[in-house]
Protein backbone atom coordinates (compact mmCIF):
# COMPACT_ATOMS: atom_id res chain seq x y z
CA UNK A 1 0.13 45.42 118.00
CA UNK A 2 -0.18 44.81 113.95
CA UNK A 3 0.59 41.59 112.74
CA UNK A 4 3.95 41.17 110.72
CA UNK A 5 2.57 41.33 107.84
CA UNK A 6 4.79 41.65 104.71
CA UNK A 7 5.37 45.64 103.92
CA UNK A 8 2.41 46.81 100.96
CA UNK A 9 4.86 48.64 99.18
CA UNK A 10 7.07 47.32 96.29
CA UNK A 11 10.13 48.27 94.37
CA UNK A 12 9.34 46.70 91.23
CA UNK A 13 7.99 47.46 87.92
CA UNK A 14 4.28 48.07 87.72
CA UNK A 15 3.22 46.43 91.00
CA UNK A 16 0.30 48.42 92.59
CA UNK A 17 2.08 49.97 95.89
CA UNK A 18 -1.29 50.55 97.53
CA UNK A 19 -5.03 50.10 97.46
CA UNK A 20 -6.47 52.33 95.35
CA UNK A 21 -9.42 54.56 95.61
CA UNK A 22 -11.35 56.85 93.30
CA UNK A 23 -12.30 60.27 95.05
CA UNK A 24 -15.49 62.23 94.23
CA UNK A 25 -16.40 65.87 95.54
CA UNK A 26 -20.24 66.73 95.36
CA UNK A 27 -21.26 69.98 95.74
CA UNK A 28 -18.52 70.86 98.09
CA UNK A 29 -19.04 74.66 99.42
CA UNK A 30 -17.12 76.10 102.27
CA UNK A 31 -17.06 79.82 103.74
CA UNK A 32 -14.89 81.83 105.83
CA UNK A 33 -17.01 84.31 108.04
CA UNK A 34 -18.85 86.17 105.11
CA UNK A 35 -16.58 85.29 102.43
CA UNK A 36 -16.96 82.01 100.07
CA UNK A 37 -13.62 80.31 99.38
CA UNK A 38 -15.55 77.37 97.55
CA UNK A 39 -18.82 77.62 95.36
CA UNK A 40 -20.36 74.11 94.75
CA UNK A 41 -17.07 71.83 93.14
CA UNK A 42 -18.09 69.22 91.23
CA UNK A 43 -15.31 66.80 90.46
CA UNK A 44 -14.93 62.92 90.22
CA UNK A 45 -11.07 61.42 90.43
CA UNK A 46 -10.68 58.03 89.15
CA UNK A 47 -8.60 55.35 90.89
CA UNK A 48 -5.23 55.59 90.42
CA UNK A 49 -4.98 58.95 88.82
CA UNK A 50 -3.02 62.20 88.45
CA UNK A 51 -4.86 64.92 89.19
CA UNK A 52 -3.47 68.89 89.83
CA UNK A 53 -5.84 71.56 91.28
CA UNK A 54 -4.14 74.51 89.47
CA UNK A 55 -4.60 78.13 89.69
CA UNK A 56 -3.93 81.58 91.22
CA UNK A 57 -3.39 82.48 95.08
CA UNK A 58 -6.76 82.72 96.58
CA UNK A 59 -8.50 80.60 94.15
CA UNK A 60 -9.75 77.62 96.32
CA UNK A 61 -7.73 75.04 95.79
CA UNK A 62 -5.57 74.37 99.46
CA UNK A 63 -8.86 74.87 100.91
CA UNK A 64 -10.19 71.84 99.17
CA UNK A 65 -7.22 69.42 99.91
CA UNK A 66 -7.85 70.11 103.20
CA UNK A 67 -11.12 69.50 102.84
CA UNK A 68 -10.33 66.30 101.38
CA UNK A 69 -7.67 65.64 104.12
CA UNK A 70 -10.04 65.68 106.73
CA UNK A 71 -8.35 69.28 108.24
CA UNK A 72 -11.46 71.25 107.44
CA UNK A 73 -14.79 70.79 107.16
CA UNK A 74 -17.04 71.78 104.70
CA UNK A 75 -20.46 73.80 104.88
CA UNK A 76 -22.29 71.58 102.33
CA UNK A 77 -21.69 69.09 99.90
CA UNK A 78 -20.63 64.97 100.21
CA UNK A 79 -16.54 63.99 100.20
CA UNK A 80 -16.27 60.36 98.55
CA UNK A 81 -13.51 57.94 98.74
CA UNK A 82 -13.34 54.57 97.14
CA UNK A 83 -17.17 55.06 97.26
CA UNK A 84 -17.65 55.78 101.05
CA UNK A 85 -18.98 58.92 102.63
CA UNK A 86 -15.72 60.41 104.60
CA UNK A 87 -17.21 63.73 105.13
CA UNK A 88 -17.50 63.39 108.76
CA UNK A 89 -14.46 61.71 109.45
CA UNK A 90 -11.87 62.24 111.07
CA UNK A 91 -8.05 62.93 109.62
CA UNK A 92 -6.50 59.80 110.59
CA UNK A 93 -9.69 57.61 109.66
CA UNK A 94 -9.54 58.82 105.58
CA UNK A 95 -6.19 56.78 104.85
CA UNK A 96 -4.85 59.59 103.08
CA UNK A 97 -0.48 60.90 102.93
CA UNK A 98 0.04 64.02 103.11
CA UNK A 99 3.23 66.27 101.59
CA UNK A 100 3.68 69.59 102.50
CA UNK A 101 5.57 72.70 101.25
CA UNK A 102 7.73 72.96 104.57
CA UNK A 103 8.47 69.03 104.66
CA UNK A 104 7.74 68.86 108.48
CA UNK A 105 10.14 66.85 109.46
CA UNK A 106 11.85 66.14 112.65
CA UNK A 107 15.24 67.54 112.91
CA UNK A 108 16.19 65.26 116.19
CA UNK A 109 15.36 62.48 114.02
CA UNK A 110 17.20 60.53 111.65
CA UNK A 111 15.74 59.79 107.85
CA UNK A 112 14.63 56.09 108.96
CA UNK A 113 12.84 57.28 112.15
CA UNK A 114 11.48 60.52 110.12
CA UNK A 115 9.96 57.29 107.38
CA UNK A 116 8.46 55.25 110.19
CA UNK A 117 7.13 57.62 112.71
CA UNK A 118 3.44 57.45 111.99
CA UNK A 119 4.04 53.75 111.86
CA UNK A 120 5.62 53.53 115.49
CA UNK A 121 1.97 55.23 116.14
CA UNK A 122 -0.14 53.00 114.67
CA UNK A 123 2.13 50.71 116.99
CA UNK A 124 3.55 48.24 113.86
CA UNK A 125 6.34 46.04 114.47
CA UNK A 126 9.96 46.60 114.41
CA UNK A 127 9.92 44.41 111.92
CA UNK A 128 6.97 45.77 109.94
CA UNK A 129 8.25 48.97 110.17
CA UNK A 130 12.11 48.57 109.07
CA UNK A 131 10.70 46.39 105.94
CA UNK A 132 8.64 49.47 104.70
CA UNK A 133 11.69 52.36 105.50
CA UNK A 134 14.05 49.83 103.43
CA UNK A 135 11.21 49.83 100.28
CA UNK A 136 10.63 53.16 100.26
CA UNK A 137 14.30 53.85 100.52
CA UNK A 138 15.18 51.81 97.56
CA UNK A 139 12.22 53.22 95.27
CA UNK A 140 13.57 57.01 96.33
CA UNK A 141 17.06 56.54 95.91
CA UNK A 142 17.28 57.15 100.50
CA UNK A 143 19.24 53.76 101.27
CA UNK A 144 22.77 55.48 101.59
CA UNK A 145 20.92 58.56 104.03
CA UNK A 146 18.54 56.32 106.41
CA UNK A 147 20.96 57.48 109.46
CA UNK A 148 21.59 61.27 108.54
CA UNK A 149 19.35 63.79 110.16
CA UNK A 150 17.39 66.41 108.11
CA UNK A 151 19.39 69.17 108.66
CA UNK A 152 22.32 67.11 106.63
CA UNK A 153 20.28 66.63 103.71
CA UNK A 154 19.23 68.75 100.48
CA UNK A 155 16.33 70.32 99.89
CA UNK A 156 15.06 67.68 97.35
CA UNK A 157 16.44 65.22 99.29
CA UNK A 158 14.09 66.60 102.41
CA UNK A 159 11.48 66.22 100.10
CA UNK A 160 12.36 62.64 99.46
CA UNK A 161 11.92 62.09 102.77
CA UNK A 162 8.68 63.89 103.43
CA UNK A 163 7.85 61.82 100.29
CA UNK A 164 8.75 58.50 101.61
CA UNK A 165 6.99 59.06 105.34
CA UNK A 166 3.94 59.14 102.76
CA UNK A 167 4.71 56.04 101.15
CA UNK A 168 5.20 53.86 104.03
CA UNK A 169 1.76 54.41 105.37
CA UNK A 170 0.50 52.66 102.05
CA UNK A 171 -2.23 54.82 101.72
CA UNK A 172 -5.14 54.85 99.49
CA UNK A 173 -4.50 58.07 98.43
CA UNK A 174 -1.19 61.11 98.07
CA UNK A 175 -1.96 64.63 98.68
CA UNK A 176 0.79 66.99 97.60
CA UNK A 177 0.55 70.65 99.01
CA UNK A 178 2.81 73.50 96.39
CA UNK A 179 5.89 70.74 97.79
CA UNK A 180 8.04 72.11 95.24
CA UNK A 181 7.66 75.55 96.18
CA UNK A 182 11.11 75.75 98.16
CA UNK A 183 12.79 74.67 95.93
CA UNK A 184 15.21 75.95 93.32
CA UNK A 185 14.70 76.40 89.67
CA UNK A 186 16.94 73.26 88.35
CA UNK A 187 15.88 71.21 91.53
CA UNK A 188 11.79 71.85 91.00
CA UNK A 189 12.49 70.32 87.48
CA UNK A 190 14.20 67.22 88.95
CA UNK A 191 11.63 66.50 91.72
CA UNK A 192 8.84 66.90 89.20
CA UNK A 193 10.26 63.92 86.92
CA UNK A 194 10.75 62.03 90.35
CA UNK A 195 7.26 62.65 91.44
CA UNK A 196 5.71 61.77 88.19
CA UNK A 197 8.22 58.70 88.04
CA UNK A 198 6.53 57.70 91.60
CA UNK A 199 3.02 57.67 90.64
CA UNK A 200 3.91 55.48 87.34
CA UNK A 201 5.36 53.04 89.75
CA UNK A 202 2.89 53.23 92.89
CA UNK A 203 -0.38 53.79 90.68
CA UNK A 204 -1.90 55.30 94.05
CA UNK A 205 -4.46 57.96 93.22
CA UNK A 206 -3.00 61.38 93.91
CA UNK A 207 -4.23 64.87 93.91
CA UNK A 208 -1.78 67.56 93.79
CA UNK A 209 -2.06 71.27 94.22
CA UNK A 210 -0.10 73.80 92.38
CA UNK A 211 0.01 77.77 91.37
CA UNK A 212 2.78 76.71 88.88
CA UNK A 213 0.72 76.18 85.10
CA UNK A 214 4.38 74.24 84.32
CA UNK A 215 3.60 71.76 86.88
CA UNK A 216 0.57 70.79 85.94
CA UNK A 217 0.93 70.37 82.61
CA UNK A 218 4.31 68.24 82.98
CA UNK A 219 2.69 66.21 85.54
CA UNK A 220 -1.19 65.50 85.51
CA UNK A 221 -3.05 62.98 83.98
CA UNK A 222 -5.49 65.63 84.08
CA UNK A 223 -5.98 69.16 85.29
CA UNK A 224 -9.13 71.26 87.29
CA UNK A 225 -8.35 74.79 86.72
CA UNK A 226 -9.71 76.89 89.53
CA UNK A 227 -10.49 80.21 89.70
CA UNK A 228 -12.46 82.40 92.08
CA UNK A 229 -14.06 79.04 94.33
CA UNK A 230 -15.06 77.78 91.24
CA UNK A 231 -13.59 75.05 88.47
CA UNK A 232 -13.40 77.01 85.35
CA UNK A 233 -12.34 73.31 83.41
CA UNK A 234 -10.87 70.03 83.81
CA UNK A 235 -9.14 67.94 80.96
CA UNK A 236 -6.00 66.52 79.91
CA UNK A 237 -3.00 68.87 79.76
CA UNK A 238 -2.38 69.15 75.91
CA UNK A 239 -6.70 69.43 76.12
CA UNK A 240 -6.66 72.24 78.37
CA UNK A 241 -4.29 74.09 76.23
CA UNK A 242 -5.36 73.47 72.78
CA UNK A 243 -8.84 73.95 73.65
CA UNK A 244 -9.01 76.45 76.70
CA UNK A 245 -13.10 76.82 77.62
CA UNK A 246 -12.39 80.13 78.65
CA UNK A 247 -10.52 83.38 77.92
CA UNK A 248 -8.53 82.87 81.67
CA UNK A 249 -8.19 79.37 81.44
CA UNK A 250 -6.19 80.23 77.73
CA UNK A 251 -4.43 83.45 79.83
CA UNK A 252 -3.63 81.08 82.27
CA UNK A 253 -2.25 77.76 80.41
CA UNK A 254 1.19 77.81 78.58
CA UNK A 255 4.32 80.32 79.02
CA UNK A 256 4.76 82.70 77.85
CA UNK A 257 0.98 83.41 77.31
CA UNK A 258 -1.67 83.65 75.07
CA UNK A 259 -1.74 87.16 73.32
CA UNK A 260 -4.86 88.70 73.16
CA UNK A 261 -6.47 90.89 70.21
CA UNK A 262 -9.43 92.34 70.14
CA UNK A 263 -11.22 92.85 67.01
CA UNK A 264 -14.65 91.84 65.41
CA UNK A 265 -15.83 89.71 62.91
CA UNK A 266 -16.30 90.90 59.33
CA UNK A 267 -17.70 89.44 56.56
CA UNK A 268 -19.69 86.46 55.89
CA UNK A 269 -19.20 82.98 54.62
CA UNK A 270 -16.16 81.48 53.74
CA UNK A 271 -14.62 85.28 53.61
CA UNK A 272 -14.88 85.83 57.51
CA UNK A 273 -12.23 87.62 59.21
CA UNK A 274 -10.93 88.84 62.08
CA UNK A 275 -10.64 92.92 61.73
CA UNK A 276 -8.61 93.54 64.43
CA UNK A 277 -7.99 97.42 66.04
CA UNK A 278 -6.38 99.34 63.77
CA UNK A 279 -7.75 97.82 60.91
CA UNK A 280 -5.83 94.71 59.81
CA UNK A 281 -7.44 91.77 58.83
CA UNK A 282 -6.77 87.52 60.39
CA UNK A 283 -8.39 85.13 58.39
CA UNK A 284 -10.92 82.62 60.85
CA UNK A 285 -10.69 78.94 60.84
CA UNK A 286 -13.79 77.10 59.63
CA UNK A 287 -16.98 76.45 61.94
CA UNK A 288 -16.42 79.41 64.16
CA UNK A 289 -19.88 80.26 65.25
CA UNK A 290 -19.84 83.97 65.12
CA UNK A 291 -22.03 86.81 63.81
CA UNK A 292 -20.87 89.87 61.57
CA UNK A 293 -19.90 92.97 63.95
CA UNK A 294 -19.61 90.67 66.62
CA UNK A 295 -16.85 91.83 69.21
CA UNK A 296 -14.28 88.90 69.92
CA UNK A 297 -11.04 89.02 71.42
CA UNK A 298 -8.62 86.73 69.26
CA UNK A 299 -6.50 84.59 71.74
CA UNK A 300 -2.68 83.38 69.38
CA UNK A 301 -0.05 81.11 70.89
CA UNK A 302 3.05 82.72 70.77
CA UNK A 303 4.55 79.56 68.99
CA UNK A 304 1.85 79.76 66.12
CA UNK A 305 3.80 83.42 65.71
CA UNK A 306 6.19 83.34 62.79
CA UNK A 307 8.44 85.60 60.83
CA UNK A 308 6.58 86.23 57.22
CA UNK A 309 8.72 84.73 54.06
CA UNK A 310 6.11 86.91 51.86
CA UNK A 311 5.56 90.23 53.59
CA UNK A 312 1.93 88.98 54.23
CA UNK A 313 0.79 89.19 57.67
CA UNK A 314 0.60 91.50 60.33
CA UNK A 315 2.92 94.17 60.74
CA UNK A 316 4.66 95.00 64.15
CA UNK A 317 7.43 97.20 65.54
CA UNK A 318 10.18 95.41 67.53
CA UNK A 319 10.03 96.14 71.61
CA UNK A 320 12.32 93.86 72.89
CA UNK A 321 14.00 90.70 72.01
CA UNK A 322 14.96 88.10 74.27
CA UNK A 323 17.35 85.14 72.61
CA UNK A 324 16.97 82.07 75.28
CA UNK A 325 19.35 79.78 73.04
CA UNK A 326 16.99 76.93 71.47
CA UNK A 327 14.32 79.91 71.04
CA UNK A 328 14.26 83.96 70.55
CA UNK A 329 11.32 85.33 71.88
CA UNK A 330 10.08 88.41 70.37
CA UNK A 331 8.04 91.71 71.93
CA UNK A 332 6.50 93.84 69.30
CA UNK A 333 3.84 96.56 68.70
CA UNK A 334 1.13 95.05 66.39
CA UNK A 335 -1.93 97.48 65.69
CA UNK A 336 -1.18 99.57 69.15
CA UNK A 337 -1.37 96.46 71.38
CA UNK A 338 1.58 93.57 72.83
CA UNK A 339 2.56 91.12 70.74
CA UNK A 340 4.64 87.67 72.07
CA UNK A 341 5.55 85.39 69.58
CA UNK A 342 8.55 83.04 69.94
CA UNK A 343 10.52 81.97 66.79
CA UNK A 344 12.28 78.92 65.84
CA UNK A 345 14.72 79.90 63.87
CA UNK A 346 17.59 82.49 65.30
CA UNK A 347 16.54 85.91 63.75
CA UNK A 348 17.58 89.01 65.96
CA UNK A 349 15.65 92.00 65.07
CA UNK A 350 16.93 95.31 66.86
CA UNK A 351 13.87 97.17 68.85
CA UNK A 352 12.60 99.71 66.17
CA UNK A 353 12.83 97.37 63.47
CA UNK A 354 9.24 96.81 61.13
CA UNK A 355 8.54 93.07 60.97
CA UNK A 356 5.67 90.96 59.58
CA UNK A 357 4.25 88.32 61.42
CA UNK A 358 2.43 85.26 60.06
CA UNK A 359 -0.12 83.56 62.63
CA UNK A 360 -1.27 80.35 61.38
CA UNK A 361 -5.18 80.44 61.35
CA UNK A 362 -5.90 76.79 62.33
CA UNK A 363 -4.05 77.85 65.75
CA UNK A 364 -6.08 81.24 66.04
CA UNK A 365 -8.39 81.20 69.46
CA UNK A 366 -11.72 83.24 69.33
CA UNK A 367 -13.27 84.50 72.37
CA UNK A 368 -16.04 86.22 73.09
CA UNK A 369 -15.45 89.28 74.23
CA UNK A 370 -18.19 90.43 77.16
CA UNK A 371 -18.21 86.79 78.29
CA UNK A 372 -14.84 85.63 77.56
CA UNK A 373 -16.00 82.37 76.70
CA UNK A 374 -15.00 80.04 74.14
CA UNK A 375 -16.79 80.67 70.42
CA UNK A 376 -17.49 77.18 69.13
CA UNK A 377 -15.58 75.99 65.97
């Protein structure tokens, strides 16, 4: 049996919870039958850290937390943790927590026994084992539920629980699995602040996987965009999404998102534009490295969309406006193509109506069009 050693985890206010590790995937590739899920992912996580795997259904990114997890194996490539080689090992030898979508917990069992079942495995303690229920409890707000069963609980208070089974097993590293993803609107909100809120007290490294672009940007330290098998970039949020590497990774950041133009460049010098379809002209920021003729696709925020004081800009016809309180959000027909842009102030234009846009040029995003990547500037 364990010694009774004191419980790892700690309720206070920056104490390190758990050992931490930094994770490392080299040249990770895995295949199902005849199709390839993951093409070579390169990606180092630092101790500690905050990491999402973002992107679409399909993309790769369960596949490689399971990888990580030790509940798949990969076809090539090395798995590091805290510096050692756990490709080949097993599940239970990686020291890794695991939170899933469906919660997985036992509905004959109260919260407390739920928290400390993998710790009656390991064959802890009573003593051990009540001491680490009672700390996670406090730190997720579970003290007054330790005797309920699941199935007299909330949803986000499931998750708590599925949370704090994690936490008492003082791992070296969190995986989170889409756990939000049963959850209401209002509720998703709430459990991302207390998830966040747990890694700035814990500090355990932690690699979470999302389809939600909201998520990841409220949450990460940093993000890996994935699309295809393949990590299209990694960064810091507010990185990410004012400097997107690619044409999908700026589709794919921010709500609503990016419009997209196409046009190509005219000019020369300082007297560049943007001729977009249709024939009106959006001045370029400086340094763009782009050739006369050359067809772009010009990538605007909706936020750097505002109403023209002037009558310069572009001109659109209203499609649809949406007022969401704090914001309006505006649909309009700018040189035969979509236009989003999202005001400030409280204008409501009726469908129909002619109104000029100003887009600010410093916020303009230039992409090359065959490639869709990123033209430098």
């Amino acid at each position: 049996m364990e010694e009774d050693r004191p419980a790892a985890i700690d309720g206070g206010n920056g104490d390190t919870v758990s050992t931490m590790a930094s994770i490392e995937f080299r040249g990770i590739e895995k295949s199902f039958g005849p199709v390839t899920v993951l093409h070579g992912i390169e990606l180092a996580i630092a101790d500690g850290e905050f990491v999402v795997l973002v992107g679409p259904s399909g993309c790769g990114k369960s596949t490689l937390l399971r990888l990580l997890a030790g509940l798949d194996h990969a076809d090539a490539g090395t798995i590091m943790i805290g510096g050692a080689d756990v490709s080949d090992k097993a599940a239970k030898d990686r020291d890794i927590a695991m939170v899933f979508q469906s919660y997985a917990l036992y509905p004959h069992m109260s919260v407390a026994e739920n928290m400390g079942f993998s710790l009656r495995l390991r064959r802890m303690s009573r003593k051990v084992i009540a001491e680490r229920v009672r700390r996670a409890a406090e730190i997720l707000n579970l003290t007054d539920y330790l005797a309920r069963r699941p199935g007299e609980l909330s949803g986000g208070q499931r998750q708590r629980v599925a949370m704090g089974r994690a936490i008492v097993r003082d791992p070296q590293v969190f995986l989170f699995d889409e756990p939000l993803s049963n959850l209401d609107a209002k509720l998703r909100v709430a459990m991302r602040s207390e998830i966040k809120g747990l890694h700035q007290r814990l500090k355990t490294t932690t690699v979470y996987v999302t389809h939600d672009q909201v998520e990841a940007m409220t949450m990460a330290d940093r993000i890996a965009i994935m699309r295809g098998g393949r990590i299209e970039q990694v960064g810091r949020p507010l990185e990410v999404y004012d400097r997107p590497a690619n044409r999908f990774v700026a589709e794919f950041i921010g709500s609503p998102a990016m419009n997209f133009l196409p046009a190509e460049i005219a000019g020369s010098g300082a007297s560049r534009a943007a001729r977009l379809e249709g024939g009106p002209l959006l001045p370029l920021p400086a340094g763009i490295s782009a050739s006369a003729g050359q067809k772009i696709l010009v990538g605007i925020r909706p936020e750097a969309i505002a109403p023209s004081g002037d009558g310069v800009g572009l001109d659109g016809t209203v499609i649809m406006v949406e007022p969401t309180g704090a914001q309006v959000q505006i649909v309009a027909n700018v040189a035969g193509r979509e236009l989003v842009a999202v005001f400030n102030q409280r204008i409501l234009p009726a469908p129909g109506d002619t109104l000029t846009l100003r887009v600010d040029p410093l916020s303009v995003h230039l992409f090359d069009e065959a490639s869709g990547r990123r033209l430098a500037g």
